[in-house]
N, C-alpha and C. Protein backbone atom coordinates (compact mmCIF):
# COMPACT_ATOMS: atom_id res chain seq x y z
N UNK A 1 26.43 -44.69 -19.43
CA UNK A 1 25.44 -44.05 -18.59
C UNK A 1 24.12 -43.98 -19.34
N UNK A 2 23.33 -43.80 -18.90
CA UNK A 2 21.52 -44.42 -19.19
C UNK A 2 21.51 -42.66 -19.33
N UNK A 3 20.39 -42.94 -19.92
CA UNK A 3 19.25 -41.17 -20.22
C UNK A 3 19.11 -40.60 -18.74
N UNK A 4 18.84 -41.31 -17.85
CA UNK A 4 18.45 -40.49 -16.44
C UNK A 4 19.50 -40.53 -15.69
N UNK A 5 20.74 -40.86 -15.61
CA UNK A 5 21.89 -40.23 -15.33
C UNK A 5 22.33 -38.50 -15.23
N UNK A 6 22.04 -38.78 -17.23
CA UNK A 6 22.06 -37.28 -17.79
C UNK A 6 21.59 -36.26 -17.42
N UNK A 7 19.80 -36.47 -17.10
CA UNK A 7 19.08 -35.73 -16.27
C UNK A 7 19.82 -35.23 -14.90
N UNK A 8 20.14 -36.29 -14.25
CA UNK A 8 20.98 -36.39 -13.05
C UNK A 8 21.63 -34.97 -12.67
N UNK A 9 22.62 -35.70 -13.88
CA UNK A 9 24.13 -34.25 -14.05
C UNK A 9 23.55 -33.35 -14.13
N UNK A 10 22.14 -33.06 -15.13
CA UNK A 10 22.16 -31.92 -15.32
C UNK A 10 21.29 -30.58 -14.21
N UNK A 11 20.90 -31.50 -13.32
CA UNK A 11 19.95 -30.80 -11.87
C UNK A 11 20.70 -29.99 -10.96
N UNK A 12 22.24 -31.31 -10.90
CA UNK A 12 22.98 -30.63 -9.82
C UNK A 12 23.89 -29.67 -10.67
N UNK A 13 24.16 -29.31 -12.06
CA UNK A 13 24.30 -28.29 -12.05
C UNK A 13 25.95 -29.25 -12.70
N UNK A 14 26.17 -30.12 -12.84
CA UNK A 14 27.82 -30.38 -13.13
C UNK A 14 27.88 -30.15 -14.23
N UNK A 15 26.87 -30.44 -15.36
CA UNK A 15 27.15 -30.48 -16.72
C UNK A 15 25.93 -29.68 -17.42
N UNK A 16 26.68 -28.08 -18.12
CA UNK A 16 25.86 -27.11 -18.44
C UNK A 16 25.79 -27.70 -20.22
N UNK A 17 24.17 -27.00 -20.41
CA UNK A 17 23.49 -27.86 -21.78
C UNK A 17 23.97 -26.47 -23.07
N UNK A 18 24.01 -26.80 -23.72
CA UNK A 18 23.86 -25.31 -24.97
C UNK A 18 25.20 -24.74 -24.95
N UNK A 19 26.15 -25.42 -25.09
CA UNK A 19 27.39 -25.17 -24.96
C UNK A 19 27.81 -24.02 -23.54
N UNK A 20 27.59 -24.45 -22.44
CA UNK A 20 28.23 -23.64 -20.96
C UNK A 20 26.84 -22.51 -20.88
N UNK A 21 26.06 -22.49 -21.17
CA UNK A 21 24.89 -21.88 -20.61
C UNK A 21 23.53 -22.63 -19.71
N UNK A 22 23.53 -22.01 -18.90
CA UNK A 22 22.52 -22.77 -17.29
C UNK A 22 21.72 -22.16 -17.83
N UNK A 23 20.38 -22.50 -17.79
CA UNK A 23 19.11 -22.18 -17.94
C UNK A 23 18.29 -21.55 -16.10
N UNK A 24 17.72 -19.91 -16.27
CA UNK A 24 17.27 -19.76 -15.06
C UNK A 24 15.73 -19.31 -15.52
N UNK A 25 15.02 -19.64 -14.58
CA UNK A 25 13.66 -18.88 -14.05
C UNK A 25 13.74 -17.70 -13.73
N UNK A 26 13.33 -17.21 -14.81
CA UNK A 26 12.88 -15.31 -14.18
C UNK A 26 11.72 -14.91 -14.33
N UNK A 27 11.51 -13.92 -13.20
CA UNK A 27 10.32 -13.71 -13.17
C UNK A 27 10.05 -12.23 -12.79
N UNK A 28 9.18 -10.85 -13.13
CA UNK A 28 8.91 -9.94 -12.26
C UNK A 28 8.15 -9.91 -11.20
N UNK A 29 8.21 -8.93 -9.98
CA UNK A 29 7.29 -9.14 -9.11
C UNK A 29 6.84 -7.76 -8.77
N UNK A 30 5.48 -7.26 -8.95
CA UNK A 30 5.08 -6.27 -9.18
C UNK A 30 4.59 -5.52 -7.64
N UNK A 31 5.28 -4.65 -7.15
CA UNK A 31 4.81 -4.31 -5.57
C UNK A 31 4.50 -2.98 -5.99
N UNK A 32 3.48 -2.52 -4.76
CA UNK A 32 3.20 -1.41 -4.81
C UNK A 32 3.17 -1.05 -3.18
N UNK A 33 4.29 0.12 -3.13
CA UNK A 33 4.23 0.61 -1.47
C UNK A 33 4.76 2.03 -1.27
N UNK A 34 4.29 2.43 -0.58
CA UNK A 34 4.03 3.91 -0.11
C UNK A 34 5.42 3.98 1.53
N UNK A 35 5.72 2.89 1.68
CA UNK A 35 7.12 3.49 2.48
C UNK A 35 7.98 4.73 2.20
N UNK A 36 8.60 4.30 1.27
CA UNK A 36 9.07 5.16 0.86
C UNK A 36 8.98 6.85 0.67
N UNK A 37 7.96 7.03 0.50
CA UNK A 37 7.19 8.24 -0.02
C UNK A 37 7.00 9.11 1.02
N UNK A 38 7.06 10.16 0.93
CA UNK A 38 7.12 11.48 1.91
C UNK A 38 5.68 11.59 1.50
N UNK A 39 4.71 11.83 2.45
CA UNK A 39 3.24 12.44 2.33
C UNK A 39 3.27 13.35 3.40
N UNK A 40 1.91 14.21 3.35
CA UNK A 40 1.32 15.16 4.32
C UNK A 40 0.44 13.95 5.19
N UNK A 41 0.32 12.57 4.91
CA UNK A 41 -0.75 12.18 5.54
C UNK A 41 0.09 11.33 6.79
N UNK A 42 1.42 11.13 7.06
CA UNK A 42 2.08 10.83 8.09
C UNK A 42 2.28 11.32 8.98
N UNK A 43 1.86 12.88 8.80
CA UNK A 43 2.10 14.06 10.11
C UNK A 43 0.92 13.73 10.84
N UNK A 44 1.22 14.27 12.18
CA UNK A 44 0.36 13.85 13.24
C UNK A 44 -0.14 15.59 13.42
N UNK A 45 -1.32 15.58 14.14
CA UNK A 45 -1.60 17.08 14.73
C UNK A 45 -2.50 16.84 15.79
N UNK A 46 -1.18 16.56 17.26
CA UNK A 46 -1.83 16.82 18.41
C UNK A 46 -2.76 17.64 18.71
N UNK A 47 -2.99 19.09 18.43
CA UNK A 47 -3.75 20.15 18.91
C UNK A 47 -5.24 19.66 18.42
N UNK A 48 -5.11 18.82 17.26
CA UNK A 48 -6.57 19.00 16.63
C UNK A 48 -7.36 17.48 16.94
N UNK A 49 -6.38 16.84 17.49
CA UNK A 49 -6.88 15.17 17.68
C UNK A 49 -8.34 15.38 18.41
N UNK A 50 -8.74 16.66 19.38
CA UNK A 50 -10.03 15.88 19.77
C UNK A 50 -10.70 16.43 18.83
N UNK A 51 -10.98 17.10 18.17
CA UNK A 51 -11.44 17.73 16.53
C UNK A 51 -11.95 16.55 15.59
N UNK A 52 -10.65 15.95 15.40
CA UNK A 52 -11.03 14.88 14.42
C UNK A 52 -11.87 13.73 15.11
N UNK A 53 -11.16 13.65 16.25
CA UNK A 53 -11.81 11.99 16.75
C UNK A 53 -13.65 12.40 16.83
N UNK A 54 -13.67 13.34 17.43
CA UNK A 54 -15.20 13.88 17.21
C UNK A 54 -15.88 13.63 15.96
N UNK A 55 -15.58 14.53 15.46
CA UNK A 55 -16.12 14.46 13.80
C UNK A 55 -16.22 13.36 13.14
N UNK A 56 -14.63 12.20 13.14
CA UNK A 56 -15.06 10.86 12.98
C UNK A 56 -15.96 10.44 13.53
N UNK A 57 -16.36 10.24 14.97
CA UNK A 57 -17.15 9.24 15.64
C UNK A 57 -18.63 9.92 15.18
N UNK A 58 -18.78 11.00 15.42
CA UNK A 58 -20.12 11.69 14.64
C UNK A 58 -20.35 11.16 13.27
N UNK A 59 -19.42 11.33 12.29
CA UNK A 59 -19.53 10.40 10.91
C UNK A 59 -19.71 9.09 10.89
N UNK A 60 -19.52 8.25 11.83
CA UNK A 60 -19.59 7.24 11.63
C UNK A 60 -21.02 6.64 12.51
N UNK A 61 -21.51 7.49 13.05
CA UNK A 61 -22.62 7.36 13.47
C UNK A 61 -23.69 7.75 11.91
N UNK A 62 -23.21 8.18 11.22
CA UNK A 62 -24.25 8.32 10.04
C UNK A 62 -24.70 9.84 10.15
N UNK A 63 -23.93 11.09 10.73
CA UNK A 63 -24.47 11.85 10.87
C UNK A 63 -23.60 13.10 9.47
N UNK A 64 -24.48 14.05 8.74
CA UNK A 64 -23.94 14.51 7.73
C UNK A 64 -22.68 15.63 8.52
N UNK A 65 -22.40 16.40 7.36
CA UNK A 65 -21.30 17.22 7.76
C UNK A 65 -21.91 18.59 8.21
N UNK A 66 -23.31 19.19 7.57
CA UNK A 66 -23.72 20.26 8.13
C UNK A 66 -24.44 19.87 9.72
N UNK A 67 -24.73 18.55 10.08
CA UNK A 67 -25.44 18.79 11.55
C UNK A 67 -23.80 18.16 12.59
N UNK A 68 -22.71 17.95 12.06
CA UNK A 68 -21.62 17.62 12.39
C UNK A 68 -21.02 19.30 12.73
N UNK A 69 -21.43 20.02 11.84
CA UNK A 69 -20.18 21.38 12.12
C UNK A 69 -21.40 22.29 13.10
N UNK A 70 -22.24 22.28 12.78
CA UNK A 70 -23.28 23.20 13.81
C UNK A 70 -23.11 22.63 15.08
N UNK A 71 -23.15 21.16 15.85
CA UNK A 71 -22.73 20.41 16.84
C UNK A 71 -21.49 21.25 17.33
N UNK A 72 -20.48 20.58 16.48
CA UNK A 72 -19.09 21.34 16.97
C UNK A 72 -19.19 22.77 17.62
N UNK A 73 -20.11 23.85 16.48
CA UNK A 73 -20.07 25.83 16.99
C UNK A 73 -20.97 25.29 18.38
N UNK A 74 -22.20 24.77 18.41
CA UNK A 74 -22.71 24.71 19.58
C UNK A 74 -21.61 24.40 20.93
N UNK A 75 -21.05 23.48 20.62
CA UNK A 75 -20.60 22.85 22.01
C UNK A 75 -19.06 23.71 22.07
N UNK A 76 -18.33 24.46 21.49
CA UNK A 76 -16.93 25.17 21.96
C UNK A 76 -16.29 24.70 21.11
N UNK A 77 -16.12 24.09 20.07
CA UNK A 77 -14.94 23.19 19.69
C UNK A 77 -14.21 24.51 18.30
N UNK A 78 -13.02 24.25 18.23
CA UNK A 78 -12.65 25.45 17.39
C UNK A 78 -12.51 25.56 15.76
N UNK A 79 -13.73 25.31 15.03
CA UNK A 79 -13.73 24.60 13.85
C UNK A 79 -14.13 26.02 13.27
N UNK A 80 -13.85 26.06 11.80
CA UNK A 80 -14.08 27.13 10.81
C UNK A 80 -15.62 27.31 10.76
N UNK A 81 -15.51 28.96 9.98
CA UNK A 81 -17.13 29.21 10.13
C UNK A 81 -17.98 28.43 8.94
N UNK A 82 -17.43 27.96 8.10
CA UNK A 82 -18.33 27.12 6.82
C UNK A 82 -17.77 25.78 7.08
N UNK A 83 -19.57 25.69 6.65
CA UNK A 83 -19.92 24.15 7.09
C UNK A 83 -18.87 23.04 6.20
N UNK A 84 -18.29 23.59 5.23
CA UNK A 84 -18.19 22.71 4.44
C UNK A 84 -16.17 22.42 4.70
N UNK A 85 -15.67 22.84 6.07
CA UNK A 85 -14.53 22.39 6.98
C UNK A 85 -14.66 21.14 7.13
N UNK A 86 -15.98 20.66 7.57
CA UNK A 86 -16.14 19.60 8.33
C UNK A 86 -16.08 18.25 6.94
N UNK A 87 -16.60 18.83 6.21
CA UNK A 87 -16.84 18.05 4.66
C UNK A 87 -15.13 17.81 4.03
N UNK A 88 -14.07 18.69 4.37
CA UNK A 88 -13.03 18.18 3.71
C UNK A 88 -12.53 17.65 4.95
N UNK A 89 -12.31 17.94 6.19
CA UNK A 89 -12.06 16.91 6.92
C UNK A 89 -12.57 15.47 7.08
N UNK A 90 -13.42 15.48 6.88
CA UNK A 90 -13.90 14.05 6.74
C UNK A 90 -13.08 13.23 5.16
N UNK A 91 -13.40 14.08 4.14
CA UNK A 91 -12.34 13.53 2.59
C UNK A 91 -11.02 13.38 2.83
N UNK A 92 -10.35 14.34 3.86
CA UNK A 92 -8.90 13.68 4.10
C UNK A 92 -8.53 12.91 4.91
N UNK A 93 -9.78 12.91 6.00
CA UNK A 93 -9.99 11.64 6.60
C UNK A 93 -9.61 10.27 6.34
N UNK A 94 -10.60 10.01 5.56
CA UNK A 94 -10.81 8.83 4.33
C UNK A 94 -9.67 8.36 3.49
N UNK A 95 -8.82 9.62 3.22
CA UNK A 95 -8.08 9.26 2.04
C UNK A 95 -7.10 9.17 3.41
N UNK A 96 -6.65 10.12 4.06
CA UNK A 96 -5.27 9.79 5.05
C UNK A 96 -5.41 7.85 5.39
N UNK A 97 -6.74 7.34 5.58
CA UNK A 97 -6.84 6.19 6.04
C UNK A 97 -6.73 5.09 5.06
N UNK A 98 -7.06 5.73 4.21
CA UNK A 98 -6.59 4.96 2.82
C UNK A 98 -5.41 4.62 2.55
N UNK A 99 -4.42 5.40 2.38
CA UNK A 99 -3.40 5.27 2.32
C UNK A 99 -2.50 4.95 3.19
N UNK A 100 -2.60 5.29 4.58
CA UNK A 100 -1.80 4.37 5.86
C UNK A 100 -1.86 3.34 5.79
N UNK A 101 -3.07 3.06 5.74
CA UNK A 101 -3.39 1.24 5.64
C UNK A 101 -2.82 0.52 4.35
N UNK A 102 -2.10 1.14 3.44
CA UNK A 102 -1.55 0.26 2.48
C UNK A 102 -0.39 0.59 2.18
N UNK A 103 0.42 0.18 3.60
CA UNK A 103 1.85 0.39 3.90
C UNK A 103 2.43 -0.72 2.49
N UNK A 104 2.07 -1.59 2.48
CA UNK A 104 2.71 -2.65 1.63
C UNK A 104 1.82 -3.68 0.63
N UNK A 105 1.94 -3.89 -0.35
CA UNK A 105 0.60 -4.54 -1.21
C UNK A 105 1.69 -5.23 -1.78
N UNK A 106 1.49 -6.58 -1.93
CA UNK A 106 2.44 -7.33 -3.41
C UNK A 106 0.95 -7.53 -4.26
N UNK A 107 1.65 -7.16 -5.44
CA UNK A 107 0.39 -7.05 -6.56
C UNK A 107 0.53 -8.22 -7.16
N UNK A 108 1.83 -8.62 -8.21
CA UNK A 108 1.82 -10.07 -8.70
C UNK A 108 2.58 -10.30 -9.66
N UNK A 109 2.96 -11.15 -9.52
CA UNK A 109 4.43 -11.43 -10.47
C UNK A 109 4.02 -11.63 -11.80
N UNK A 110 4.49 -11.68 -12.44
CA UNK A 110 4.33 -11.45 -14.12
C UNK A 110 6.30 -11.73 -15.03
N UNK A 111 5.62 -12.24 -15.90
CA UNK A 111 6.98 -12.29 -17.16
C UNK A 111 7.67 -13.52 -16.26
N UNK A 112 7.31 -14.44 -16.22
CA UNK A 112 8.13 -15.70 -16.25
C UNK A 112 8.59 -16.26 -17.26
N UNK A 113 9.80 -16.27 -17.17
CA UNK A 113 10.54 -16.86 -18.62
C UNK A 113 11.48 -17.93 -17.86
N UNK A 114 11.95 -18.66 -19.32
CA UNK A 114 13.49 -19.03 -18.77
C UNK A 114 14.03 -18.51 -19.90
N UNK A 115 15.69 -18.14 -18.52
CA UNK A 115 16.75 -17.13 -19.13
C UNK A 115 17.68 -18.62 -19.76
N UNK A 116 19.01 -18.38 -20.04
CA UNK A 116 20.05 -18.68 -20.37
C UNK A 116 21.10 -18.11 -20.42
N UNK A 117 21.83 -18.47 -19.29
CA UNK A 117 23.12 -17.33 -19.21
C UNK A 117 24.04 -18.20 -18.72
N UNK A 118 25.43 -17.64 -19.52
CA UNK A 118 26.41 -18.28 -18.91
C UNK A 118 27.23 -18.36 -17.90
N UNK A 119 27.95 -19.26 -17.94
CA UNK A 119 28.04 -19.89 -16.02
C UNK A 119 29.50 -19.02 -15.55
């Protein structure tokens, strides 16, 4: 049998090299995901949804948090007496949206080796 025979045998695996040890590819794969994880930011709060959706759409019009919470006392809406309600709602805002949205991330594999283990 010729040199590339040898090769041959040794792809499909019939004839192990290093006395009965197969040579494998390993590798880590580095994920990062928030499934798992119990947060406060998965709870829902019907009562307050038109609260927030307000305040968002006001924020995102470019408008600050003190002419955002005076709006709100003007028009009925049932928001705390300091202005600065509207200022952490908007920060947990942000971060609740932050973090929903990164149900699943693969970050990146790392430590590729080859193993050797026996068969």
């Amino acid at each position: 049998m010729g040199k590339n025979n040898e090769y041959l045998i040794l792809l499909h695996g019939e004839k192990h090299i290093t006395g009965g040890y197969t040579p494998y590819l390993t590798f880590n794969i580095l994920v990062q995901s928030n499934i798992f994880s119990v947060h406060q930011y998965k709870r829902e709060y019907p009562e307050r949804r038109e609260v927030r959706e307000k305040v968002w759409k006001l924020h995102k019009e470019g408008w600050g948090y003190t002419k955002i919470h005076r709006y709100l006392k003007n028009n009925g809406f049932q928001i705390g007496n300091s202005r600065t309600t509207v200022d952490s709602m908007i920060k947990k805002m942000k971060k609740r949206e932050f973090i929903t949205k990164r149900e699943f991330s693969l970050r990146k594999y790392v430590d590729f080796k080859i193993k050797f283990f026996r068969r």
